[in-house]
N, C-alpha and C. Protein backbone atom coordinates (compact mmCIF):
# COMPACT_ATOMS: atom_id res chain seq x y z
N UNK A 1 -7.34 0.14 19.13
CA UNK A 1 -6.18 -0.59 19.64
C UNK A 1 -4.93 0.19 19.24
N UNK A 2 -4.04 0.25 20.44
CA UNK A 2 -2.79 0.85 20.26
C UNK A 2 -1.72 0.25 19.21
N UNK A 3 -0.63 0.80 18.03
CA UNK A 3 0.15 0.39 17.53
C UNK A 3 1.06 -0.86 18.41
N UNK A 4 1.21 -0.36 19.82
CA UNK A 4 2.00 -1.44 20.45
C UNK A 4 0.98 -2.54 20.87
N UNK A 5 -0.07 -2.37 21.21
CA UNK A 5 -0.77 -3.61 21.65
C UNK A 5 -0.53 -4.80 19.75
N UNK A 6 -1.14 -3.96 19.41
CA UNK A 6 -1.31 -4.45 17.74
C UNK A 6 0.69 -5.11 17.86
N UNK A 7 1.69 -4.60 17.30
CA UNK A 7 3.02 -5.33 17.60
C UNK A 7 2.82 -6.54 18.24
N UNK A 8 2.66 -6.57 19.79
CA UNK A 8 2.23 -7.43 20.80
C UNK A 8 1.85 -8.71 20.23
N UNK A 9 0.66 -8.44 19.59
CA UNK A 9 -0.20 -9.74 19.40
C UNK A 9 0.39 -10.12 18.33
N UNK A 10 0.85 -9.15 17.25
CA UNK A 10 1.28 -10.11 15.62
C UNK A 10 2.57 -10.88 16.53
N UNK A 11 3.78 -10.28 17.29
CA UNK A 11 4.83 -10.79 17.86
C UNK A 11 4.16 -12.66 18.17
N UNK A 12 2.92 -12.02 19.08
CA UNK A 12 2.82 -13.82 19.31
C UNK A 12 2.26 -14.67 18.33
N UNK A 13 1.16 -13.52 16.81
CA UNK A 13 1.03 -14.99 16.10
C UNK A 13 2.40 -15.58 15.09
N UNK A 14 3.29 -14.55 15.35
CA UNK A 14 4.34 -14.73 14.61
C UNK A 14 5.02 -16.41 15.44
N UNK A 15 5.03 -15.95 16.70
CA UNK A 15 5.81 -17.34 17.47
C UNK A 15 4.80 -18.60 17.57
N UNK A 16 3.74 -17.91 17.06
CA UNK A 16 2.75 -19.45 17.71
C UNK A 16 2.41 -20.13 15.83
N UNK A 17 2.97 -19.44 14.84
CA UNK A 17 3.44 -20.02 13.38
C UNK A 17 4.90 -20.16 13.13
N UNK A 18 5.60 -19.63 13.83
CA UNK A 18 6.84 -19.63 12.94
C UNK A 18 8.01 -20.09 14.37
N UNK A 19 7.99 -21.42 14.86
CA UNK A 19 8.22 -21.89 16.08
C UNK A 19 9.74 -21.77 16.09
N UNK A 20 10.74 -21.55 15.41
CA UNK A 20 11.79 -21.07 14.96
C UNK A 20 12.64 -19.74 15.34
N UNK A 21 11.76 -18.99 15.75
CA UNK A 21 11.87 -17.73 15.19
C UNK A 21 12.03 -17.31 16.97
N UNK A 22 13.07 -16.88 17.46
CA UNK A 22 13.29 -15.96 18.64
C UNK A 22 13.32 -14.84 18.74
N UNK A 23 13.18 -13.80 19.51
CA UNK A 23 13.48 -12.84 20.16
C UNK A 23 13.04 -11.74 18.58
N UNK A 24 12.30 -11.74 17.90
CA UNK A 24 11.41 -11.17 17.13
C UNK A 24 11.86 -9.55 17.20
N UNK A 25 13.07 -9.45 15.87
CA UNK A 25 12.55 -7.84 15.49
C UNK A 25 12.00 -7.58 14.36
N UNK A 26 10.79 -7.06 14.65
CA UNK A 26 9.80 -6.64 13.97
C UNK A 26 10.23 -5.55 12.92
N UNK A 27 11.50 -5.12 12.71
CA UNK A 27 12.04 -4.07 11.77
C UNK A 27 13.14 -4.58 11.05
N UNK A 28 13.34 -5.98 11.50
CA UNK A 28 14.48 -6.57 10.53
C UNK A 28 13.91 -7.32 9.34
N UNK A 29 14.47 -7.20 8.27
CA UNK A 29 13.88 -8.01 6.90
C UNK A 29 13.67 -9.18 7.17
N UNK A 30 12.24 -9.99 7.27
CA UNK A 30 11.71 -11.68 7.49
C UNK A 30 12.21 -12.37 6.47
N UNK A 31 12.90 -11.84 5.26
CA UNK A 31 13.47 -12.99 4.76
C UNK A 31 15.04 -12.95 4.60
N UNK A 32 15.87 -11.88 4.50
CA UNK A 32 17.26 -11.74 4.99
C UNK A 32 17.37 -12.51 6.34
N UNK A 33 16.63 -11.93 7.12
CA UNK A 33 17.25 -12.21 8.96
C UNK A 33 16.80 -13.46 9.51
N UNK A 34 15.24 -13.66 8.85
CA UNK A 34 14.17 -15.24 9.61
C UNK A 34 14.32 -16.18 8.60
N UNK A 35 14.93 -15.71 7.42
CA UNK A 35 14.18 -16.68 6.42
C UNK A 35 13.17 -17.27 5.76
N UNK A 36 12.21 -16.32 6.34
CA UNK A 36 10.67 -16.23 6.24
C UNK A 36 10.20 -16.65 4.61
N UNK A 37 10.00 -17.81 3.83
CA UNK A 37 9.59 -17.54 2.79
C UNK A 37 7.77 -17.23 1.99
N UNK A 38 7.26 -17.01 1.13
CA UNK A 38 6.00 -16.34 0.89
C UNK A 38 4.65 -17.09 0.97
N UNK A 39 5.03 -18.39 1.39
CA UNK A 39 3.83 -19.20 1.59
C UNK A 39 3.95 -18.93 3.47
N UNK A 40 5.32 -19.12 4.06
CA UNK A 40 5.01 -18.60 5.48
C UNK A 40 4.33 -17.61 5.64
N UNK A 41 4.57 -16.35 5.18
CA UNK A 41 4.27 -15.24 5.13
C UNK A 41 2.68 -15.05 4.98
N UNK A 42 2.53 -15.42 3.60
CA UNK A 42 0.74 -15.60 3.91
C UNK A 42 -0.05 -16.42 4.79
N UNK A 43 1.19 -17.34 5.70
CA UNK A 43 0.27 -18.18 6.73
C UNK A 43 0.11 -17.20 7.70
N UNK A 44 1.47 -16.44 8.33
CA UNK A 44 0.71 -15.23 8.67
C UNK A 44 -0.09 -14.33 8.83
N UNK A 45 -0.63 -13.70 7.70
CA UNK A 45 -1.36 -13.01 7.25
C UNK A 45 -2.85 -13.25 7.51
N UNK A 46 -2.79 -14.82 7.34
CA UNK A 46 -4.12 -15.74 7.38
C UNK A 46 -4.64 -15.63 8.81
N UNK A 47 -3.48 -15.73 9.13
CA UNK A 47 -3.73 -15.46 11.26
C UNK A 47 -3.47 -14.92 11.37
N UNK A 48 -2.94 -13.64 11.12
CA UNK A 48 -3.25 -12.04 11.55
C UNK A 48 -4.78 -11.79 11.25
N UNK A 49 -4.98 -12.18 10.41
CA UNK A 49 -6.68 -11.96 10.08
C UNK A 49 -7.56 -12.45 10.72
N UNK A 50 -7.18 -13.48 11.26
CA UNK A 50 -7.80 -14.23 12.86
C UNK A 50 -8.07 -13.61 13.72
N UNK A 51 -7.02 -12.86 14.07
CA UNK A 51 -6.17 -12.84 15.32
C UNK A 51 -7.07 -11.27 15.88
N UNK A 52 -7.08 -11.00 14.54
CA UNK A 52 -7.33 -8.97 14.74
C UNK A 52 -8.73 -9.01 13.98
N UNK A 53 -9.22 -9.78 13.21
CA UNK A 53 -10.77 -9.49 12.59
C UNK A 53 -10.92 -8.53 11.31
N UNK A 54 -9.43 -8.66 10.91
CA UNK A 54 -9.63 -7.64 9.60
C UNK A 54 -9.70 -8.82 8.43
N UNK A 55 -9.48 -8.30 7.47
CA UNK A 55 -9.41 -9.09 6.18
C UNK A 55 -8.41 -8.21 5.13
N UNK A 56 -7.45 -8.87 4.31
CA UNK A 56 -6.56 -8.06 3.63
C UNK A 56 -7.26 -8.77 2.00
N UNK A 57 -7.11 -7.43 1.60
CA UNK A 57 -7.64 -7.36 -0.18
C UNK A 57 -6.59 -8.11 -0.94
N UNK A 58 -6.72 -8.53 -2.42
CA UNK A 58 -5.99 -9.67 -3.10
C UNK A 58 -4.84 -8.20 -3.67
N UNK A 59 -4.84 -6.73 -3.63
CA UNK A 59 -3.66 -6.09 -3.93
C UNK A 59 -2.89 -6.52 -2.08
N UNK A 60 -3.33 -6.09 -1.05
CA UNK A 60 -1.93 -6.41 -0.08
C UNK A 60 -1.58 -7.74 0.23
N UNK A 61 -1.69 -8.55 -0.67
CA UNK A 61 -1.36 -9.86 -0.53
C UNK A 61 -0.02 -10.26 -1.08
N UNK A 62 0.11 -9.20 -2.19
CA UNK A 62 0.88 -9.03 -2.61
C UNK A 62 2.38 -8.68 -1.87
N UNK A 63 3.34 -10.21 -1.66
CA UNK A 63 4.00 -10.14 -1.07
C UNK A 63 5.38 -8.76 -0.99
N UNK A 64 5.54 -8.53 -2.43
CA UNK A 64 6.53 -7.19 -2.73
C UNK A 64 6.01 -5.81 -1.54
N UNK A 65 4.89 -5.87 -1.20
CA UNK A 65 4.37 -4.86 0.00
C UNK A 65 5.36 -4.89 0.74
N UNK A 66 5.83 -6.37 1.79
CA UNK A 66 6.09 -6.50 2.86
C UNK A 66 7.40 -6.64 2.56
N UNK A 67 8.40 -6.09 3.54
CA UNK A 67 10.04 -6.34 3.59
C UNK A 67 10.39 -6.48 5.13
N UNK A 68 9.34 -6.11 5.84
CA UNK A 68 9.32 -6.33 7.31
C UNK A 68 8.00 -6.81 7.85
N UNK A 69 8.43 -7.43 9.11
CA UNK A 69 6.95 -7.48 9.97
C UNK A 69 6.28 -6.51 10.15
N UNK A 70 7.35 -5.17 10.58
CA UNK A 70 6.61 -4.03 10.84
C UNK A 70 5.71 -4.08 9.61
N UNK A 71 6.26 -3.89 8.43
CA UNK A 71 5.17 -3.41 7.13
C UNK A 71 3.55 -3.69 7.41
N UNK A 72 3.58 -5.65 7.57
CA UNK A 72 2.21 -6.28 7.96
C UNK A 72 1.72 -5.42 8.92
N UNK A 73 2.54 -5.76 10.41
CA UNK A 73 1.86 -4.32 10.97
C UNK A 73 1.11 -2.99 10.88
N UNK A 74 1.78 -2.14 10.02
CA UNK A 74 1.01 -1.05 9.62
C UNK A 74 -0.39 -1.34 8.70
N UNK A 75 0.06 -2.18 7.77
CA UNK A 75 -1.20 -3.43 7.47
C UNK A 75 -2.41 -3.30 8.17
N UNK A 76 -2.51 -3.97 8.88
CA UNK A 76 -3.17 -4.35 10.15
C UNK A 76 -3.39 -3.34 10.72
N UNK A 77 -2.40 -2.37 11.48
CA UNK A 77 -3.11 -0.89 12.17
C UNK A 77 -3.98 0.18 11.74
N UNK A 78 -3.75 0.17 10.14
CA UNK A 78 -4.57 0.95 9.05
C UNK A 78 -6.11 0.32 8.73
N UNK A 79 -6.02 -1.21 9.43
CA UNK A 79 -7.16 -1.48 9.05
C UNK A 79 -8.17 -1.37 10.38
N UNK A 80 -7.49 -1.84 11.44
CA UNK A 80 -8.23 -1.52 12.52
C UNK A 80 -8.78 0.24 13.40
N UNK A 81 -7.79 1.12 12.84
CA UNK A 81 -7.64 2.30 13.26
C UNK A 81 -8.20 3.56 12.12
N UNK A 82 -8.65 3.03 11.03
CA UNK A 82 -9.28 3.73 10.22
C UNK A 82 -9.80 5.03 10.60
């Protein structure tokens, strides 16, 4: 799966959890810009793991990883694109 398909889909589990949240940039800080706080964040994560069939280890859970969506993203592309 392509980096942009991968974007694509987190973009929608991002809107289909975080019902708030418009016009999604994926390179702006989720908690400066969305307000995103770390229990959202791992609800994310939880359904990114759904969504894509990976599973993230108890080190990238570790919220200090992420400062963007993109970050999760690469997340996620590293795991599927191995």
């Amino acid at each position: 799966m392509q980096r942009d398909e991968i974007k694509d889909k987190f973009v929608e589990v991002i809107n289909d959890n975080l019902t708030d949240i418009e016009d999604v940039n994926v390179s702006a800080n989720f908690v400066d810009d969305y307000d995103v706080n770390s229990i959202q964040l791992i609800q994310l994560i939880v359904a990114a793991e759904d969504e894509f069939g990976v599973s993230f280890d108890d080190k990238e859970l570790a919220l200090s990883r992420y400062e963007t969506f993109d970050d999760v993203i690469d997340t996620i592309d590293s795991k599927i694109n191995k």
